[in-house]
Protein backbone atom coordinates (compact mmCIF):
# COMPACT_ATOMS: atom_id res chain seq x y z
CA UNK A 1 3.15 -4.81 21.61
CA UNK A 2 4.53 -1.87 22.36
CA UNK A 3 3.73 1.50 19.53
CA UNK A 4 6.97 2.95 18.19
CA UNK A 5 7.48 6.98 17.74
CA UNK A 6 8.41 7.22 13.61
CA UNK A 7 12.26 7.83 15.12
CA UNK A 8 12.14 4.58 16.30
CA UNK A 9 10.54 2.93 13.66
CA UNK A 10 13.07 4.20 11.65
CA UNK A 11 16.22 3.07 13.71
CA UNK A 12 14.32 -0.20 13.92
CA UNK A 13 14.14 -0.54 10.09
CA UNK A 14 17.91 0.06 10.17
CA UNK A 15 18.47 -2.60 13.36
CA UNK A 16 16.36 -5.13 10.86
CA UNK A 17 18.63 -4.43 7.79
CA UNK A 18 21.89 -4.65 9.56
CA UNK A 19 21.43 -7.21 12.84
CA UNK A 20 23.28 -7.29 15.97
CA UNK A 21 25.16 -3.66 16.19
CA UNK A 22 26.32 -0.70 18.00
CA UNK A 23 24.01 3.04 17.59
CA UNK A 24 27.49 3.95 16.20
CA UNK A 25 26.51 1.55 13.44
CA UNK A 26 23.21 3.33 12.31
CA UNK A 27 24.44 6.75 12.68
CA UNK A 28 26.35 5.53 9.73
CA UNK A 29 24.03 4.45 7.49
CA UNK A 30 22.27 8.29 7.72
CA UNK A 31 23.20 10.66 5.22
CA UNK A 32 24.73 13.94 6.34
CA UNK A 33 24.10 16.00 8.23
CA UNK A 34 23.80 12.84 10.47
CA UNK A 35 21.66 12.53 14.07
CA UNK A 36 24.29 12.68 16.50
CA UNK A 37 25.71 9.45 18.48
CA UNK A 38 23.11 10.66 21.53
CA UNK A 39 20.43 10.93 19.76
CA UNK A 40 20.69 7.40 17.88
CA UNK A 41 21.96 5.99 21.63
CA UNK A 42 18.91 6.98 23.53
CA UNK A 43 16.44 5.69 20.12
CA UNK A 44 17.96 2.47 21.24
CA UNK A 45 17.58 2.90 24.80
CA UNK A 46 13.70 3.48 24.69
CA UNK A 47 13.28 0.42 22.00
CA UNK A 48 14.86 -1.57 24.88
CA UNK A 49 12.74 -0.35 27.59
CA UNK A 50 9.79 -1.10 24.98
CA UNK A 51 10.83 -4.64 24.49
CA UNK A 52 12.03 -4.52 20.63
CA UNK A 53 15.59 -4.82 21.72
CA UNK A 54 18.54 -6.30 24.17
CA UNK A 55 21.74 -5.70 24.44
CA UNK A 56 25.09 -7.77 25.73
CA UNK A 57 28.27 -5.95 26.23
CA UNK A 58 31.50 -6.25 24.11
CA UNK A 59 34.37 -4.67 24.67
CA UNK A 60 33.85 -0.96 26.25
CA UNK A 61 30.15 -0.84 24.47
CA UNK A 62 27.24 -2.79 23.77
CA UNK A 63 25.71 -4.79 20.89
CA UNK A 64 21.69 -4.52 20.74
CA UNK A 65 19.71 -7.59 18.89
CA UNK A 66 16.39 -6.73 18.21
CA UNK A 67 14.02 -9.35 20.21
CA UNK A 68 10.91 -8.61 18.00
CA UNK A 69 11.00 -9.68 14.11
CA UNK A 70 10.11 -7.39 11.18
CA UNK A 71 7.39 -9.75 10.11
CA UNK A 72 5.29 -9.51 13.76
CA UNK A 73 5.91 -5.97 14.06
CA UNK A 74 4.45 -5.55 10.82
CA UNK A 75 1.34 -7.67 11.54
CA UNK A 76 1.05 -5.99 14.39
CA UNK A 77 0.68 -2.62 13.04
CA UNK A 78 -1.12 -3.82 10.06
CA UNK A 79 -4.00 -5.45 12.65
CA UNK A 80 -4.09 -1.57 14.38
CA UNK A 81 -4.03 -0.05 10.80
CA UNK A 82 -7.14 -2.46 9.81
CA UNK A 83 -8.79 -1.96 13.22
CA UNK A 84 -8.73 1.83 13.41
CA UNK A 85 -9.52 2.62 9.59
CA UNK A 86 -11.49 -0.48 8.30
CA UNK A 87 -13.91 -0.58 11.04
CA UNK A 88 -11.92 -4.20 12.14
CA UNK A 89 -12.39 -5.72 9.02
CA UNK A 90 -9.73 -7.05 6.81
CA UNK A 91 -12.72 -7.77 4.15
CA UNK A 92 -12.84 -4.07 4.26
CA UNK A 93 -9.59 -3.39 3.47
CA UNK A 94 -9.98 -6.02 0.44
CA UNK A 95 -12.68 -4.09 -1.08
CA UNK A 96 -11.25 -0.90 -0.76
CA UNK A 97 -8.02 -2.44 -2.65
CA UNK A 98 -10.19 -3.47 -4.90
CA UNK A 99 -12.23 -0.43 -5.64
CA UNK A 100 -9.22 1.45 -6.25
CA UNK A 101 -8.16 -0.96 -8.37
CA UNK A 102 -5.10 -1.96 -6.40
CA UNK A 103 -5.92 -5.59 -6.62
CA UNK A 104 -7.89 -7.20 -9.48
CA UNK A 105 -10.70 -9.92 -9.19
CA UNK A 106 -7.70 -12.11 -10.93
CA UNK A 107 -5.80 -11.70 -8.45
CA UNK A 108 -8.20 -13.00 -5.80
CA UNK A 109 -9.13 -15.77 -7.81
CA UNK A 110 -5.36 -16.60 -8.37
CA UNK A 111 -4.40 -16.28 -4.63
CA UNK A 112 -7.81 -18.45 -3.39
CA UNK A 113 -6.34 -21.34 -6.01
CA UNK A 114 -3.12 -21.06 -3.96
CA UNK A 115 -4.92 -21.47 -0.89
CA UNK A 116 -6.63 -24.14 -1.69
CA UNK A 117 -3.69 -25.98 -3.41
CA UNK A 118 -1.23 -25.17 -0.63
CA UNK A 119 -4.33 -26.41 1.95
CA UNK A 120 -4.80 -29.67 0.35
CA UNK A 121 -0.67 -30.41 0.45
């Protein structure tokens, strides 16, 4: 999968939030001073040409759909996050939550019980 510039990450967020739509439609979500319309139109044109979006025409414009999900964009990064700061390890990451007391012992317990239930269903 393709890496997104933070723009686009951003205009992706909004494409997630809203759905189908027009660049017209997350200009308007910005506060003021907005990006301009050509700014927001060519963020959509490079997260087609990266494969997070298509588009099918209605009326004089188009409507863009976003082709990757929230859900495996964020595993995506998370997998590059774990690979390039917890030396590939997801254990890693674990202890580090839990030496900065992020997650408690509790709360692996609790979430291994749920495993285990939800396994044996």
């Amino acid at each position: 999968m393709n890496r997104l510039t933070t723009k686009e990450e951003e205009v992706m967020e909004q494409i997630w939030e809203i759905g189908p739509c027009a660049p017209k439609d997350v200009q308007a979500r910005y506060p003021e001073p907005q990006p301009h319309i050509n700014t927001i139109a060519t963020v959509f044109q490079s997260l087609e040409r990266k494969h997070f979006l298509t588009h099918k025409p209605v009326g004089r414009g188009y409507i863009y759909e976003p082709i990757v999900s929230k859900d495996d964009y964020g595993r995506t990064k998370l997998g590059g996050f774990v690979d390039r700061y917890f030396k590939h390890s997801y254990m890693e990451l674990v202890s580090s939550l839990v030496a900065e007391d992020k997650v408690s012992e509790q709360d692996l317990l609790d979430f291994l019980k749920e495993l285990k239930e939800n396994k044996h269903e």
